[in-house]
N, C-alpha and C. Protein backbone atom coordinates (compact mmCIF):
# COMPACT_ATOMS: atom_id res chain seq x y z
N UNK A 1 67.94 149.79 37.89
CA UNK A 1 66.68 150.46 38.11
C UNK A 1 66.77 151.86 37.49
N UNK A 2 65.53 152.14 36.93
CA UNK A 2 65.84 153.83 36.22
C UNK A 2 65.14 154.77 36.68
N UNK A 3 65.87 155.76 36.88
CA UNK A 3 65.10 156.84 37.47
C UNK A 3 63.45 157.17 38.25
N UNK A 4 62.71 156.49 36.83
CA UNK A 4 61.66 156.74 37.43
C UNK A 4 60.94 155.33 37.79
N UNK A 5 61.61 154.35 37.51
CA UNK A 5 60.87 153.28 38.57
C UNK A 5 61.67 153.41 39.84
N UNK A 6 62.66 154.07 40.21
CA UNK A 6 63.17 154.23 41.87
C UNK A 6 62.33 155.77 42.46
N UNK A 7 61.48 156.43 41.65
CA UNK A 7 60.53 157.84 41.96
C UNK A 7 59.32 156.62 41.92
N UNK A 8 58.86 156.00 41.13
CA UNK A 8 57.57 155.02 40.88
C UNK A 8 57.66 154.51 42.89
N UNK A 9 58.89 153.72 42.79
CA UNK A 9 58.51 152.47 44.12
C UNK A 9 58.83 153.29 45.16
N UNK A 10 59.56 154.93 45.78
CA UNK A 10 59.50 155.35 46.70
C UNK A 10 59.34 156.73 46.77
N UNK A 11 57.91 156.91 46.14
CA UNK A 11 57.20 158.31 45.94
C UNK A 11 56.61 158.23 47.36
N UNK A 12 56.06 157.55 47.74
CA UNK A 12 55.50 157.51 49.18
C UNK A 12 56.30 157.89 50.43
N UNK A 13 57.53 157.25 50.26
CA UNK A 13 58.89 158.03 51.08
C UNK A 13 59.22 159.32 50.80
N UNK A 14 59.28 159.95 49.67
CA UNK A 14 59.62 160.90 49.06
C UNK A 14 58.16 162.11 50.26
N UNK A 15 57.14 161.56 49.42
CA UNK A 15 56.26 162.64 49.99
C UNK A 15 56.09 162.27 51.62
N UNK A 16 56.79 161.39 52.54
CA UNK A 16 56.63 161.34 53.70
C UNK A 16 57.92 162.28 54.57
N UNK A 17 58.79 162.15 53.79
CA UNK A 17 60.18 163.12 53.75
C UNK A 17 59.80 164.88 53.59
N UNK A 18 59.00 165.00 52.92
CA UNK A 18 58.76 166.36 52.21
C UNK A 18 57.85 167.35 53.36
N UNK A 19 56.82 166.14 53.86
CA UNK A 19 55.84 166.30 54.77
C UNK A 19 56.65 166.93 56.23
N UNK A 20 57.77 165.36 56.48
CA UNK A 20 58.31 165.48 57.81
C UNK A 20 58.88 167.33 57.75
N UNK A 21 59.90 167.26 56.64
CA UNK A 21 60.83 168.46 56.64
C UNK A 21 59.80 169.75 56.60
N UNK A 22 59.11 169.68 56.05
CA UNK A 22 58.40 171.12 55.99
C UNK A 22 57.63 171.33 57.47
N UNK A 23 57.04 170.51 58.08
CA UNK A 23 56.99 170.39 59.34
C UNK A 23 57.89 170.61 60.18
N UNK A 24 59.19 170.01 60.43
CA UNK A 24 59.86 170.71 61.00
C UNK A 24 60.71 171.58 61.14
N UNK A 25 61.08 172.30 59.83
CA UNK A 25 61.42 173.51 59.57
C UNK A 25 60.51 174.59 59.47
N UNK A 26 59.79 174.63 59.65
CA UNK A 26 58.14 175.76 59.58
C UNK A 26 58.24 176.38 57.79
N UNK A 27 58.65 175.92 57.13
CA UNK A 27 58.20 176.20 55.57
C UNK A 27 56.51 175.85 55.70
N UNK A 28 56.02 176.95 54.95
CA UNK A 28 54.74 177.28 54.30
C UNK A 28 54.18 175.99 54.25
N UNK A 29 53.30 175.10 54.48
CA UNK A 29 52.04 174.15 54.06
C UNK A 29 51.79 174.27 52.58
N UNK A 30 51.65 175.29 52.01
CA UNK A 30 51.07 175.53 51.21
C UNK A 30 52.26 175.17 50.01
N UNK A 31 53.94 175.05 50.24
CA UNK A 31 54.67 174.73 49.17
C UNK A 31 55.14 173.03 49.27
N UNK A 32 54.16 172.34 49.89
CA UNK A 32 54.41 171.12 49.92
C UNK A 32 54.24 170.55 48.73
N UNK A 33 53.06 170.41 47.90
CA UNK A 33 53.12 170.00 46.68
C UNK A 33 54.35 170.73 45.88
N UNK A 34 54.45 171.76 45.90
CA UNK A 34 55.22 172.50 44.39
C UNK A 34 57.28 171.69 45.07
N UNK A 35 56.97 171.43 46.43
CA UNK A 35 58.05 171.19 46.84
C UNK A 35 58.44 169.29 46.26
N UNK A 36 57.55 168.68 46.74
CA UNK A 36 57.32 166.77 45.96
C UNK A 36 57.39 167.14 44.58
N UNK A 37 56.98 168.25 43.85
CA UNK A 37 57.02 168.18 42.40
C UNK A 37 58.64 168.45 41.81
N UNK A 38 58.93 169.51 42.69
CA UNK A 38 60.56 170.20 42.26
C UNK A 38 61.37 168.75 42.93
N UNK A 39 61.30 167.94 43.83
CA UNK A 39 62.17 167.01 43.89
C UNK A 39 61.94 165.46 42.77
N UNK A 40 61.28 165.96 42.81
CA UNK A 40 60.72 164.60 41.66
C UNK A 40 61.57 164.77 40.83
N UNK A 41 61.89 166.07 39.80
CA UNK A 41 62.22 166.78 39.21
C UNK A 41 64.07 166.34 39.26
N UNK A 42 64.11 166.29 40.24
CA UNK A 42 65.67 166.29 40.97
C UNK A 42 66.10 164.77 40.90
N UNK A 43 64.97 163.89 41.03
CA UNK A 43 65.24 162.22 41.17
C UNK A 43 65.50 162.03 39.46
N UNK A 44 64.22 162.51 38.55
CA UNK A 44 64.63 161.92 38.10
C UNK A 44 65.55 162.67 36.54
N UNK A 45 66.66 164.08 37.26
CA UNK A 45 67.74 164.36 36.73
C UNK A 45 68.84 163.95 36.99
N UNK A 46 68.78 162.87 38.20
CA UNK A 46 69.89 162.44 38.79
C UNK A 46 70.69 161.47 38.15
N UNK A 47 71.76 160.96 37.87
CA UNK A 47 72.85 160.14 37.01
C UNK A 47 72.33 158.88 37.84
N UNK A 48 72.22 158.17 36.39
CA UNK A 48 71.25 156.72 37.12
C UNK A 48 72.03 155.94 37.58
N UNK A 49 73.50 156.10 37.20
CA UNK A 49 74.93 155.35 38.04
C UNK A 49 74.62 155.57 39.51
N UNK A 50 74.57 156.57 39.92
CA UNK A 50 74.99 157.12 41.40
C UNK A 50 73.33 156.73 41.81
N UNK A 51 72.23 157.23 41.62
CA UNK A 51 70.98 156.64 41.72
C UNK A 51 70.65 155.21 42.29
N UNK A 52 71.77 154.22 41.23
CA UNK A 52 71.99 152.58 41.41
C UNK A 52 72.54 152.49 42.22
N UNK A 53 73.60 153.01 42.80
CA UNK A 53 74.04 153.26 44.04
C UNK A 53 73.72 153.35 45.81
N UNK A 54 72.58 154.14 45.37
CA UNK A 54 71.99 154.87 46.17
C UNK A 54 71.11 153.60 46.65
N UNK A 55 70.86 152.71 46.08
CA UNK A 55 69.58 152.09 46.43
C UNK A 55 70.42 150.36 46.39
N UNK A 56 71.67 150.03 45.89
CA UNK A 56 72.42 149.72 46.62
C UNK A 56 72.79 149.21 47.79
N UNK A 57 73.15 150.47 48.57
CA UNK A 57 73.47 150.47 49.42
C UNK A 57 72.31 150.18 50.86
N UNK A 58 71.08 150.50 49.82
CA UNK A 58 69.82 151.11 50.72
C UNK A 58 70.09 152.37 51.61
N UNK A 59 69.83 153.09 51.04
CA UNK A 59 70.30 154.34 51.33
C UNK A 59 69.12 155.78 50.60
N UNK A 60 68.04 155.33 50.50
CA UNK A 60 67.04 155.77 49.72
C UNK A 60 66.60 157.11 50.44
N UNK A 61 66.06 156.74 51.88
CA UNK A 61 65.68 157.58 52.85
C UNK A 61 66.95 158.59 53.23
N UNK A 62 68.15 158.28 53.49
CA UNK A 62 68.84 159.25 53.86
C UNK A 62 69.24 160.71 52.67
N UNK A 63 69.43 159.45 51.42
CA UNK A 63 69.94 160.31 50.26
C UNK A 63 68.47 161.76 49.96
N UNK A 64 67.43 160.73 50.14
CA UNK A 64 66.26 161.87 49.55
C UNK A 64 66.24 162.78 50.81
N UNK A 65 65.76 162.55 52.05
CA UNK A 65 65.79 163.74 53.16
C UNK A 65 67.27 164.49 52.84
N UNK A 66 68.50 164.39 52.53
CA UNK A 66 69.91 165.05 52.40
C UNK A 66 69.92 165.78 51.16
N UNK A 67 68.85 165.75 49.85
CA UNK A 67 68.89 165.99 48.90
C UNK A 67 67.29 167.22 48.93
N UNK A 68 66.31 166.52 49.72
CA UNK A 68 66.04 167.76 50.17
C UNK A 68 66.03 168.66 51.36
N UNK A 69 66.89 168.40 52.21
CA UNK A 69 67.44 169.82 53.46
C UNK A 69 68.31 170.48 52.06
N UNK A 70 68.81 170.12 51.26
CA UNK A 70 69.80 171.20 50.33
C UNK A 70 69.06 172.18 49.41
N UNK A 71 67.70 171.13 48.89
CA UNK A 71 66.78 172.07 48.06
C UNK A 71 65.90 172.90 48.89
N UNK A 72 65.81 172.82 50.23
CA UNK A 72 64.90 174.08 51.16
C UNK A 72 65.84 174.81 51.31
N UNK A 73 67.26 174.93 51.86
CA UNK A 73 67.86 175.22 52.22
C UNK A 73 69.38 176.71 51.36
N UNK A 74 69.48 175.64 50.25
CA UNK A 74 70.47 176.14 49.55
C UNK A 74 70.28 177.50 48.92
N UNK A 75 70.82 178.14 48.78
CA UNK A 75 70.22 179.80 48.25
C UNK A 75 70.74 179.66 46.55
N UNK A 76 71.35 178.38 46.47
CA UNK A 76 71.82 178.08 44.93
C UNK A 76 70.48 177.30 43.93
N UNK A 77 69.53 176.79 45.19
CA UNK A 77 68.82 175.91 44.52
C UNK A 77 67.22 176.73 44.02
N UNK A 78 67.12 175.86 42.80
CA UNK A 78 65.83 176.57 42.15
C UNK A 78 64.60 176.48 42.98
N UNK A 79 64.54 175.91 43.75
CA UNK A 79 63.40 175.96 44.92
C UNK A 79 63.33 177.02 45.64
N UNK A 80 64.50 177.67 46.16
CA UNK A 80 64.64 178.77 47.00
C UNK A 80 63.86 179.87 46.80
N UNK A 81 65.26 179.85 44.88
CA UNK A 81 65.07 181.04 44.58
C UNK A 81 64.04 181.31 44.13
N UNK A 82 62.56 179.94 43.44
CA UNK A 82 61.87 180.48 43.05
C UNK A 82 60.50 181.18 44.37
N UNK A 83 60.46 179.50 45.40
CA UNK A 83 59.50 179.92 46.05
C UNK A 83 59.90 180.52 47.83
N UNK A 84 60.94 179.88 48.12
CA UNK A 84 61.25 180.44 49.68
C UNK A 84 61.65 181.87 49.48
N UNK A 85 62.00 182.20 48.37
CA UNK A 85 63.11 183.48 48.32
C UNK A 85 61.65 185.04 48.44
N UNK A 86 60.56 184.03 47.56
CA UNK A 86 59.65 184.93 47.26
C UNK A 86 58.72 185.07 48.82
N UNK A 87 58.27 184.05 49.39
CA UNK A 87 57.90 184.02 50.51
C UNK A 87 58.19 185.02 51.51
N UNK A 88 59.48 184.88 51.55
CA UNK A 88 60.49 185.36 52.61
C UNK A 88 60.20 187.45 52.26
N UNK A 89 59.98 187.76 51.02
CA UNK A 89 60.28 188.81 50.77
C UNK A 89 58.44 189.16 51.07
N UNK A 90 57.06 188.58 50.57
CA UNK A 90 55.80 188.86 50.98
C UNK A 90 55.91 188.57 52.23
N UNK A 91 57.11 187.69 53.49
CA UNK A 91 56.76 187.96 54.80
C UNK A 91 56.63 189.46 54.87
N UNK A 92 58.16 189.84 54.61
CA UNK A 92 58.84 191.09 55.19
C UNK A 92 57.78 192.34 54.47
N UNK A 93 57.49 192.46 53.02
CA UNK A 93 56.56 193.41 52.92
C UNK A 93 55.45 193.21 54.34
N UNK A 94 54.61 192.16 54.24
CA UNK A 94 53.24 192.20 55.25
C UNK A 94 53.96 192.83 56.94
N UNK A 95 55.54 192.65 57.75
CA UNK A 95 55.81 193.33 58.43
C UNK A 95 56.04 194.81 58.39
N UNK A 96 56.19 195.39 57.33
CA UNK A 96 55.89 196.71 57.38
C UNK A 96 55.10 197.37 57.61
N UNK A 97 55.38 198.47 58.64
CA UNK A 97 53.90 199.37 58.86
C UNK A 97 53.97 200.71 57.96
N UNK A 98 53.13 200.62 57.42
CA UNK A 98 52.71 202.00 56.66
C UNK A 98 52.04 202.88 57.60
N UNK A 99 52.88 204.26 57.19
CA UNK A 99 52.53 205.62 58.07
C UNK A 99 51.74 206.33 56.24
N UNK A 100 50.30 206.76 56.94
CA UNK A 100 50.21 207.63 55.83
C UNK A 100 49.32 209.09 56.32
């Protein structure tokens, strides 16, 4: 199976995974799409050996929720740094009080 017919037959898992996690980690609503797009991204850079593997074993659901807790999570990963990292920094400006 190649890359993107295993993104083709469990995009629906993918975005039910993306949904669950951002839900229960309180990430933004609003980076749910850019978040299904950056893992898509991730499926289908992945080595189609280990991929074949993955699905295999049936192991689809664990590998994608484990592949993304690392991309919300990781301070290495391009998700972070592009959109949690930025988030995190317009929280902390909007907590500042300006004295003028």
């Amino acid at each position: 199976m190649s890359n993107n017919e295993f993104l083709v037959k469990n995009y629906s898992l993918l975005q039910d995974c993306v949904k669950y996690q951002v839900a229960k980690y309180g990430c933004p609503k609003e980076l749910t799409d850019d978040l299904i797009q950056e893992m898509s991204l991730i499926v289908l850079n992945y080595p189609q050996d280990k991929l074949n593997d993955v699905v295999a074993k049936h192991h689809e659901n664990a590998w994608l929720t484990s592949v993304l807790v690392r991309t919300l999570y990781s301070t290495n990963s391009q998700f972070y740094r592009v959109f949690r990292k930025f988030s995190k920094m317009t929280d902390d400006i909007d907590a500042v009080e300006y004295k003028y």
